[in-house]
PDB file of N, CA and C in Angstrom:
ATOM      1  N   UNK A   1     -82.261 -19.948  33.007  1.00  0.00           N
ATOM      2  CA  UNK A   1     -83.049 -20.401  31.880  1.00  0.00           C
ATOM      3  C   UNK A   1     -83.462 -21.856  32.116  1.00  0.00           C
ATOM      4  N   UNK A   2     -84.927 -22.340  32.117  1.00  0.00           N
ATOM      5  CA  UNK A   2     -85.247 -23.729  32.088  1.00  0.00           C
ATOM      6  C   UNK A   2     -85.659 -23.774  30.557  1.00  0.00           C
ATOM      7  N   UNK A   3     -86.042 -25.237  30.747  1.00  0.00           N
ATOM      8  CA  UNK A   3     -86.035 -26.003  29.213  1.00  0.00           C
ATOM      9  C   UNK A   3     -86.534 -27.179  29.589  1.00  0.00           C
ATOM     10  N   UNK A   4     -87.312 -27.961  28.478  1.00  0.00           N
ATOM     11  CA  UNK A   4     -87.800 -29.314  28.760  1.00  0.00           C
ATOM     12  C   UNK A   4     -86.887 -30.448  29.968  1.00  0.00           C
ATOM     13  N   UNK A   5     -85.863 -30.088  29.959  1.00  0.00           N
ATOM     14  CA  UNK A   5     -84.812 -31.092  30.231  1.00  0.00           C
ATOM     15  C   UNK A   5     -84.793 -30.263  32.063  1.00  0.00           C
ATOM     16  N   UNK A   6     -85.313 -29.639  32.220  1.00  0.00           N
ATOM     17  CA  UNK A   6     -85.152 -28.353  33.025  1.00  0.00           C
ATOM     18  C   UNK A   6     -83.422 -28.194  33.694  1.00  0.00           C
ATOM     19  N   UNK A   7     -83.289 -28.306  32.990  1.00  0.00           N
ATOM     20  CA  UNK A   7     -81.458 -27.423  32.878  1.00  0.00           C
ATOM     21  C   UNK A   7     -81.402 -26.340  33.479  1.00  0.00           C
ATOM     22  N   UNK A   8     -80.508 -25.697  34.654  1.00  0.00           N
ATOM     23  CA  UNK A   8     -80.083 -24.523  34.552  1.00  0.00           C
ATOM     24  C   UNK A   8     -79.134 -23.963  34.531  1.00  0.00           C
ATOM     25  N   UNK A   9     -79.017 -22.654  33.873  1.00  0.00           N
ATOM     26  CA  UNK A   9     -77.356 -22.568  34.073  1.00  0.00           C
ATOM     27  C   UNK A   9     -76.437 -21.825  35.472  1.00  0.00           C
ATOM     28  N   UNK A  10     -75.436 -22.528  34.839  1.00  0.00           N
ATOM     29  CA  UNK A  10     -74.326 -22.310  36.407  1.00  0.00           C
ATOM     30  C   UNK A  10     -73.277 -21.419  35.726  1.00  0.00           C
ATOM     31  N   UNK A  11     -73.197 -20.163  36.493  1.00  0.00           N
ATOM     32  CA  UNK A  11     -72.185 -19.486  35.598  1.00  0.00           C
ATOM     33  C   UNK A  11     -70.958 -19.678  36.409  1.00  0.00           C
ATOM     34  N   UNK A  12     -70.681 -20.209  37.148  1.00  0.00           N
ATOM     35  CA  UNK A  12     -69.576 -21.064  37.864  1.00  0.00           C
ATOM     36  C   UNK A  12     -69.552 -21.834  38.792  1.00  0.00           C
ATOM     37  N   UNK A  13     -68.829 -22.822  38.659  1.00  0.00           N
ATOM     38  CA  UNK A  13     -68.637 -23.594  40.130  1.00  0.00           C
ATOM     39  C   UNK A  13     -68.070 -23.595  41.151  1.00  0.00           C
ATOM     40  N   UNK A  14     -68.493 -23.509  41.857  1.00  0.00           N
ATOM     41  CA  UNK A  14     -68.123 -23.246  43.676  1.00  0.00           C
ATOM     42  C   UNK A  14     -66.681 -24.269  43.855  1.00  0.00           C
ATOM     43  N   UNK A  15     -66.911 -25.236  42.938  1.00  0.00           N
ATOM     44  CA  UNK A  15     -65.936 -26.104  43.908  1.00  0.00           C
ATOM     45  C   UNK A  15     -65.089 -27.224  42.480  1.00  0.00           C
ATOM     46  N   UNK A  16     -64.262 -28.140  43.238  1.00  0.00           N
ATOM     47  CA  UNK A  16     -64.149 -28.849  41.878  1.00  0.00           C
ATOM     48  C   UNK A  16     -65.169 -30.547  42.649  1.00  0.00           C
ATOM     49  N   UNK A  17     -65.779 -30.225  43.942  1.00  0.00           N
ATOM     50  CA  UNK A  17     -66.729 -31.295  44.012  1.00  0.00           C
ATOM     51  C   UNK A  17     -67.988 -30.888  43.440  1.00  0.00           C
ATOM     52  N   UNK A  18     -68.543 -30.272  43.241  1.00  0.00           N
ATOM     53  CA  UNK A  18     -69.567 -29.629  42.347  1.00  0.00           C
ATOM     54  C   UNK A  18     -69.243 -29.846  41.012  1.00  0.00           C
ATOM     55  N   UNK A  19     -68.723 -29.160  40.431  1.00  0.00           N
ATOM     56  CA  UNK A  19     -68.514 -29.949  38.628  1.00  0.00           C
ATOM     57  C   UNK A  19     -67.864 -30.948  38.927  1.00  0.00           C
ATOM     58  N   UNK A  20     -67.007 -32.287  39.732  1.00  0.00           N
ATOM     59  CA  UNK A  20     -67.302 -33.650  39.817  1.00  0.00           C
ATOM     60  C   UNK A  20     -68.967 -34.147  39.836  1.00  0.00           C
ATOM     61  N   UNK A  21     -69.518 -33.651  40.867  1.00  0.00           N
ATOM     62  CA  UNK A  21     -71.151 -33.882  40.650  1.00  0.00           C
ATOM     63  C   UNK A  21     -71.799 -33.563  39.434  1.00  0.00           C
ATOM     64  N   UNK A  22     -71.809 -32.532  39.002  1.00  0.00           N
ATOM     65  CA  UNK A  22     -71.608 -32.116  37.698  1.00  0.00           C
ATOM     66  C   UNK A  22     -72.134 -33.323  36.650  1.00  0.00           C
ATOM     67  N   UNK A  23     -70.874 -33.381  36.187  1.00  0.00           N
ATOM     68  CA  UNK A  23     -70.333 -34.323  35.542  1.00  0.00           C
ATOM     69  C   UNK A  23     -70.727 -35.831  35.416  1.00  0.00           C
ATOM     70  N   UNK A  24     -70.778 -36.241  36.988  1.00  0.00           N
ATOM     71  CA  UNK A  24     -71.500 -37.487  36.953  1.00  0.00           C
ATOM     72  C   UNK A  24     -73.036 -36.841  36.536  1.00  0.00           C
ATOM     73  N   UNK A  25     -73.709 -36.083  37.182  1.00  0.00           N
ATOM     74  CA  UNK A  25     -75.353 -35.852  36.518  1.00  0.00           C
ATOM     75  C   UNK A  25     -75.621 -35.480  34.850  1.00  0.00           C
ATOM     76  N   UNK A  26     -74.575 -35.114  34.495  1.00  0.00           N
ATOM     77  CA  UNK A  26     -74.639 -35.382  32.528  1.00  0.00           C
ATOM     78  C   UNK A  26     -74.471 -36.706  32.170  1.00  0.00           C
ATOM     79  N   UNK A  27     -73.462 -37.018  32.491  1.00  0.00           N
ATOM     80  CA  UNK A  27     -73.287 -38.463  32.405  1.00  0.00           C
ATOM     81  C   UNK A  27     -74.161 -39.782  32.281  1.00  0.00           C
ATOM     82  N   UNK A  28     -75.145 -39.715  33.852  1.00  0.00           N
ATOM     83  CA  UNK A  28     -76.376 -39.933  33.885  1.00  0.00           C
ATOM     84  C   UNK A  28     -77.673 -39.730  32.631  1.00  0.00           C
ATOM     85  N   UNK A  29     -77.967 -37.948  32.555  1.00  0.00           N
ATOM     86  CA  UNK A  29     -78.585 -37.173  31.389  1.00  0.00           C
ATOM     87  C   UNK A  29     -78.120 -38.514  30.414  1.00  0.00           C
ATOM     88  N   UNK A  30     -77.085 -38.315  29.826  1.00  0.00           N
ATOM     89  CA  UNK A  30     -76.835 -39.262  28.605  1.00  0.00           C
ATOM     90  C   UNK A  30     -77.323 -40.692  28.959  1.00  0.00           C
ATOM     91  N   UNK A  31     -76.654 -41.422  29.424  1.00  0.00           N
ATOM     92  CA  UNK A  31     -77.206 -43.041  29.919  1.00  0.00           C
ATOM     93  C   UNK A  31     -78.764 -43.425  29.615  1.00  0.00           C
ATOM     94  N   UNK A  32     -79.064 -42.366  30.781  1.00  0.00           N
ATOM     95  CA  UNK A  32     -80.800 -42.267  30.765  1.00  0.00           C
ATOM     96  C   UNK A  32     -81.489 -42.188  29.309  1.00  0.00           C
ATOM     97  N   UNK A  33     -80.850 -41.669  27.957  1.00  0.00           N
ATOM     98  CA  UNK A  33     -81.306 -41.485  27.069  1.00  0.00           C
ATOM     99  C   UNK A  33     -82.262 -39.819  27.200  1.00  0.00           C
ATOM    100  N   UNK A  34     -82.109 -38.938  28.009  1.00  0.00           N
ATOM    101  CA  UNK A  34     -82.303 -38.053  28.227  1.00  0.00           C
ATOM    102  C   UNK A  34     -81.702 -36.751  27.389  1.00  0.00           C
ATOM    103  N   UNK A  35     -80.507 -37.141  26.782  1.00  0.00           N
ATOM    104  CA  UNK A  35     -79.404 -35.923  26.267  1.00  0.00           C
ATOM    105  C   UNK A  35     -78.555 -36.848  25.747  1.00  0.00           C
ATOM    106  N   UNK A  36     -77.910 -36.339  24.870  1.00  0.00           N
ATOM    107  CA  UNK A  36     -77.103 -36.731  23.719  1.00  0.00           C
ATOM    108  C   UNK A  36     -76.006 -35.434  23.619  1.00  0.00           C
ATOM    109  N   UNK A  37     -74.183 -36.284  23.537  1.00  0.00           N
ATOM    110  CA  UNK A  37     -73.165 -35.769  23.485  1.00  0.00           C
ATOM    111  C   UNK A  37     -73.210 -35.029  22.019  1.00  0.00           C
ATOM    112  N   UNK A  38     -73.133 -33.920  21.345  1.00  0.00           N
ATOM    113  CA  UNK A  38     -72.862 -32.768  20.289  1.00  0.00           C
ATOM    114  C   UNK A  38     -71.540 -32.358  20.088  1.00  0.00           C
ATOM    115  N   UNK A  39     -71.496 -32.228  19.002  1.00  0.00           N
ATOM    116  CA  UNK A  39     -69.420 -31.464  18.527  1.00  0.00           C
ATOM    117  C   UNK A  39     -69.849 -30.369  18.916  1.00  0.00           C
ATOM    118  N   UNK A  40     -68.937 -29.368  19.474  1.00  0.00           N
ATOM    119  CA  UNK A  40     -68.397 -28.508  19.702  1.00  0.00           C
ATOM    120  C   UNK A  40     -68.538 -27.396  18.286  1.00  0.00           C
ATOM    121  N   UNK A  41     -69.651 -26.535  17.809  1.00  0.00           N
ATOM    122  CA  UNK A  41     -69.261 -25.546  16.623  1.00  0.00           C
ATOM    123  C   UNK A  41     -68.518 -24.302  16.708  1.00  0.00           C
ATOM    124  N   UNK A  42     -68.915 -23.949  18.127  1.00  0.00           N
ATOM    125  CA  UNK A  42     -67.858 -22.635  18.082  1.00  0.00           C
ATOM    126  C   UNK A  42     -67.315 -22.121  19.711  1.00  0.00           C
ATOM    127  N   UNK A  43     -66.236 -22.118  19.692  1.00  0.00           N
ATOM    128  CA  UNK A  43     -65.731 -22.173  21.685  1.00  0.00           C
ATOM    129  C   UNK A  43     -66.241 -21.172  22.131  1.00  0.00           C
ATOM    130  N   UNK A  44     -66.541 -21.247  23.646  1.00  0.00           N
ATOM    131  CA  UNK A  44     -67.238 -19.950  24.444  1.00  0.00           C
ATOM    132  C   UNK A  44     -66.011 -19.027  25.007  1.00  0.00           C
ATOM    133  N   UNK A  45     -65.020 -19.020  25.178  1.00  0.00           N
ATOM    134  CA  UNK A  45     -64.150 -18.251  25.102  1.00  0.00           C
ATOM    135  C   UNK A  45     -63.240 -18.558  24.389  1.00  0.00           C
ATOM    136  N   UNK A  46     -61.617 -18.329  25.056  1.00  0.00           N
ATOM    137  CA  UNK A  46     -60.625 -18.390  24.544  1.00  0.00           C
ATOM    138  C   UNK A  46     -59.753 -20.110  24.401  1.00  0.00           C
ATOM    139  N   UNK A  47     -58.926 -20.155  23.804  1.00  0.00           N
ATOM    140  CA  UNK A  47     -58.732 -21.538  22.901  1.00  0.00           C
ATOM    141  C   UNK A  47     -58.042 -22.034  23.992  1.00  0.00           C
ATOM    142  N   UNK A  48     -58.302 -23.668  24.419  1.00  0.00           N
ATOM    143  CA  UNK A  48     -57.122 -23.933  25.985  1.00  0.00           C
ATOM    144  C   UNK A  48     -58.302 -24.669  27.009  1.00  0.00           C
ATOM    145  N   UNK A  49     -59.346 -24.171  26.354  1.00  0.00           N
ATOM    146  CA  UNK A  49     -60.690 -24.339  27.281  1.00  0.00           C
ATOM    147  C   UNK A  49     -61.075 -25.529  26.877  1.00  0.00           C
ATOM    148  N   UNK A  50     -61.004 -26.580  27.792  1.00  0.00           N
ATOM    149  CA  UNK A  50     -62.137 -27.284  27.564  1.00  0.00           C
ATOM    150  C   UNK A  50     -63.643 -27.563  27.489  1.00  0.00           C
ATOM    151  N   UNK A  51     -64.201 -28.158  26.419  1.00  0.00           N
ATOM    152  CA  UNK A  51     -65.977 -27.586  26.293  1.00  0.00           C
ATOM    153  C   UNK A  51     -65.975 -28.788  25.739  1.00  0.00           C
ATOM    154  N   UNK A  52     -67.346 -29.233  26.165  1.00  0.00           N
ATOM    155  CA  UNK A  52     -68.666 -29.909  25.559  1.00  0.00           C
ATOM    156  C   UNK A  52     -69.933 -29.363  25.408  1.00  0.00           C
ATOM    157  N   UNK A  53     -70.305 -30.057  24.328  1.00  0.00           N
ATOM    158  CA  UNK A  53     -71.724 -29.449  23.725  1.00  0.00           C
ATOM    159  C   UNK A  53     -72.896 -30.232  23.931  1.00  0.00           C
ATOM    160  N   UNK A  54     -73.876 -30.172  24.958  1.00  0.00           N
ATOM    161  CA  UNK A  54     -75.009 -31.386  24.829  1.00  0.00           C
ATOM    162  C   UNK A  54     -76.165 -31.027  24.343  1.00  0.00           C
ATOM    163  N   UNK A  55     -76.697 -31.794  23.945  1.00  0.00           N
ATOM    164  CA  UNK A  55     -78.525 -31.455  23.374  1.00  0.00           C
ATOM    165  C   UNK A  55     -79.854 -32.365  24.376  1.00  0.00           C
ATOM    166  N   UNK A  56     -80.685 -31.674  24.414  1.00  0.00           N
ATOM    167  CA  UNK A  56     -81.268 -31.937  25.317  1.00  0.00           C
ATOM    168  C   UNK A  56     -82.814 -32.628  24.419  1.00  0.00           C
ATOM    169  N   UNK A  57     -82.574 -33.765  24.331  1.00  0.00           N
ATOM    170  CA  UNK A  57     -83.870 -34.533  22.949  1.00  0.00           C
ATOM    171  C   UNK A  57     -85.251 -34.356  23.288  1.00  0.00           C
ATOM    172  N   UNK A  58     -85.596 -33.706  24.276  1.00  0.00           N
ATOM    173  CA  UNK A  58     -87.321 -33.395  24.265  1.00  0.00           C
ATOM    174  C   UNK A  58     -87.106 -31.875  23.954  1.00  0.00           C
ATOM    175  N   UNK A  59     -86.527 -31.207  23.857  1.00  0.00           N
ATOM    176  CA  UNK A  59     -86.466 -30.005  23.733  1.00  0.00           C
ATOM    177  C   UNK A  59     -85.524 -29.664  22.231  1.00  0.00           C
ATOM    178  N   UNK A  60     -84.565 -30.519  22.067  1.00  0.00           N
ATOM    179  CA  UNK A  60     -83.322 -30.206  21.191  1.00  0.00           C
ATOM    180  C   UNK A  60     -82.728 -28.859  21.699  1.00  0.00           C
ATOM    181  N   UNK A  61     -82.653 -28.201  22.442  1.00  0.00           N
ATOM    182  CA  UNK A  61     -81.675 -27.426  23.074  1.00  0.00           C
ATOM    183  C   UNK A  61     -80.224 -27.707  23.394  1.00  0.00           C
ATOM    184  N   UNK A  62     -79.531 -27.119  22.780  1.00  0.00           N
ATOM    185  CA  UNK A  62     -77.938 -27.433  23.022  1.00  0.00           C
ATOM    186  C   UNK A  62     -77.487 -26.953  23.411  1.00  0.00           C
ATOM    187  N   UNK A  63     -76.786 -27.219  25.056  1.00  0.00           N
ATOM    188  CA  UNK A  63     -76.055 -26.270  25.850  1.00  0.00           C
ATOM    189  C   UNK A  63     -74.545 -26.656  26.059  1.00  0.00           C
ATOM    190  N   UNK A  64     -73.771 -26.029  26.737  1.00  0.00           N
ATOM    191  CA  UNK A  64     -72.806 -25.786  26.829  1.00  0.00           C
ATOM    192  C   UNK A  64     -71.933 -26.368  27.720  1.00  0.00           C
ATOM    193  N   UNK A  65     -70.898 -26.490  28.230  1.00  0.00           N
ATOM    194  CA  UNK A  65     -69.983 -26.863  29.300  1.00  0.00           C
ATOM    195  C   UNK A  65     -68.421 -26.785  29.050  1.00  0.00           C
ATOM    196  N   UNK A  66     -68.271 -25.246  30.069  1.00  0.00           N
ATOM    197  CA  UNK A  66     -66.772 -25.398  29.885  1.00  0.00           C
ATOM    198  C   UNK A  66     -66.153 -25.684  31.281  1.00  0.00           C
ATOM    199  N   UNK A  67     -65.305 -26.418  30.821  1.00  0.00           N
ATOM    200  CA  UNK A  67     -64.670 -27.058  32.030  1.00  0.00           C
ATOM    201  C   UNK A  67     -63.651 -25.748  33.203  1.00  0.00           C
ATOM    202  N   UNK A  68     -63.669 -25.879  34.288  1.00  0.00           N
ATOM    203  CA  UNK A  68     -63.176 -24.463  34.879  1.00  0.00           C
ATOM    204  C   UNK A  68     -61.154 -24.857  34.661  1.00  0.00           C
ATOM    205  N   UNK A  69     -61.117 -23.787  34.819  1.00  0.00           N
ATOM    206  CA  UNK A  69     -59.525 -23.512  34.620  1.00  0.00           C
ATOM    207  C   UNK A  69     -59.153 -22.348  35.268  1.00  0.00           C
ATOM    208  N   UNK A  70     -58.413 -22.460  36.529  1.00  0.00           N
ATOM    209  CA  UNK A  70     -58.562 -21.256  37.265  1.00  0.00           C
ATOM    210  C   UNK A  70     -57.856 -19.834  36.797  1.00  0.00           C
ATOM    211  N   UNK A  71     -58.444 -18.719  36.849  1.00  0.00           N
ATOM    212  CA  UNK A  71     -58.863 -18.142  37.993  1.00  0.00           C
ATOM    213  C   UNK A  71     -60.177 -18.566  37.567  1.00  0.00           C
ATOM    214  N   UNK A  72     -60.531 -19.018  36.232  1.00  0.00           N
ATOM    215  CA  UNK A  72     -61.881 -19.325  35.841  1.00  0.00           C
ATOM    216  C   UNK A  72     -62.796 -20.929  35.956  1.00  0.00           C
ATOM    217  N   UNK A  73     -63.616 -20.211  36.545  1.00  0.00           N
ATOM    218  CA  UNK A  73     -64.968 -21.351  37.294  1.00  0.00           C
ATOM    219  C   UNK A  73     -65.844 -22.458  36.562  1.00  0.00           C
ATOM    220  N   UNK A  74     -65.448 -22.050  35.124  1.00  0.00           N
ATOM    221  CA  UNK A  74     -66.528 -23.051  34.431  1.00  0.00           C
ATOM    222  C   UNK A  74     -68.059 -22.425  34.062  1.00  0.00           C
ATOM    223  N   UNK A  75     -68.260 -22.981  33.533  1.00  0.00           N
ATOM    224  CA  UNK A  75     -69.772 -22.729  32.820  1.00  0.00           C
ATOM    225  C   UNK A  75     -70.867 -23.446  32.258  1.00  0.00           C
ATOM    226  N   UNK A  76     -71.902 -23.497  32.714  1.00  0.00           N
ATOM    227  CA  UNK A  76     -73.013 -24.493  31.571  1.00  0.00           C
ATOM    228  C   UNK A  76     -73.933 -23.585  31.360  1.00  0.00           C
ATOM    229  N   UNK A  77     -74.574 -23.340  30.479  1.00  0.00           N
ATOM    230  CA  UNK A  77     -76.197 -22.306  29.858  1.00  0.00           C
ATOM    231  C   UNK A  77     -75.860 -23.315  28.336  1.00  0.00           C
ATOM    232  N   UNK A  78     -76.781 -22.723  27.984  1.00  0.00           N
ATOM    233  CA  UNK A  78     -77.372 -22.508  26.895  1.00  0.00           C
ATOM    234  C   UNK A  78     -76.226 -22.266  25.076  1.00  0.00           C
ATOM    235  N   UNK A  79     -76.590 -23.067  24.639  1.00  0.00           N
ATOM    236  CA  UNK A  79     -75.730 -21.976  23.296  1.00  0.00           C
ATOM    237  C   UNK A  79     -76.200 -20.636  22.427  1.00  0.00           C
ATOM    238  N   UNK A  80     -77.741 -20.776  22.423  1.00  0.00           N
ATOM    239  CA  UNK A  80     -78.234 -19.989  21.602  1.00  0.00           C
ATOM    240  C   UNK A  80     -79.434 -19.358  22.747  1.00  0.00           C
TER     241      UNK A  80
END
């Protein structure tokens, strides 16, 4: 899925240097004034998970990010 912000989603990460990269490129997103940090309204899975919620201000699209926890990889898309 793209979007103004052209976001796409990663339905997991390969690595934990990849969501380090990750991470710094939201990071960035925000700084830049590009995207703005969002609360969290409802978790993408089960409770334990870490998640953030970002919005994307030329678009207002609010996507997702759960942090991986193995056996599980992590996630960023979309919320809606």
């Amino acid at each position: 899925m793209r979007n103004n912000c052209n976001w796409e989603v990663i339905d997991n990460f390969q690595s934990y240097s990849e969501f380090k990269r990750f991470i710094d490129w939201i990071e960035s997103q925000i700084a830049e004034g590009i995207a703005v940090e969002v609360p969290v309204k409802e978790l993408y899975a089960v409770a334990g998970l870490t998640e953030r919620w970002f919005q994307c201000l030329s678009s207002k699209c609010v996507w997702r990010l759960v942090y991986p926890d193995g056996p599980f990889h992590g996630y960023w898309g979309a919320v809606t």
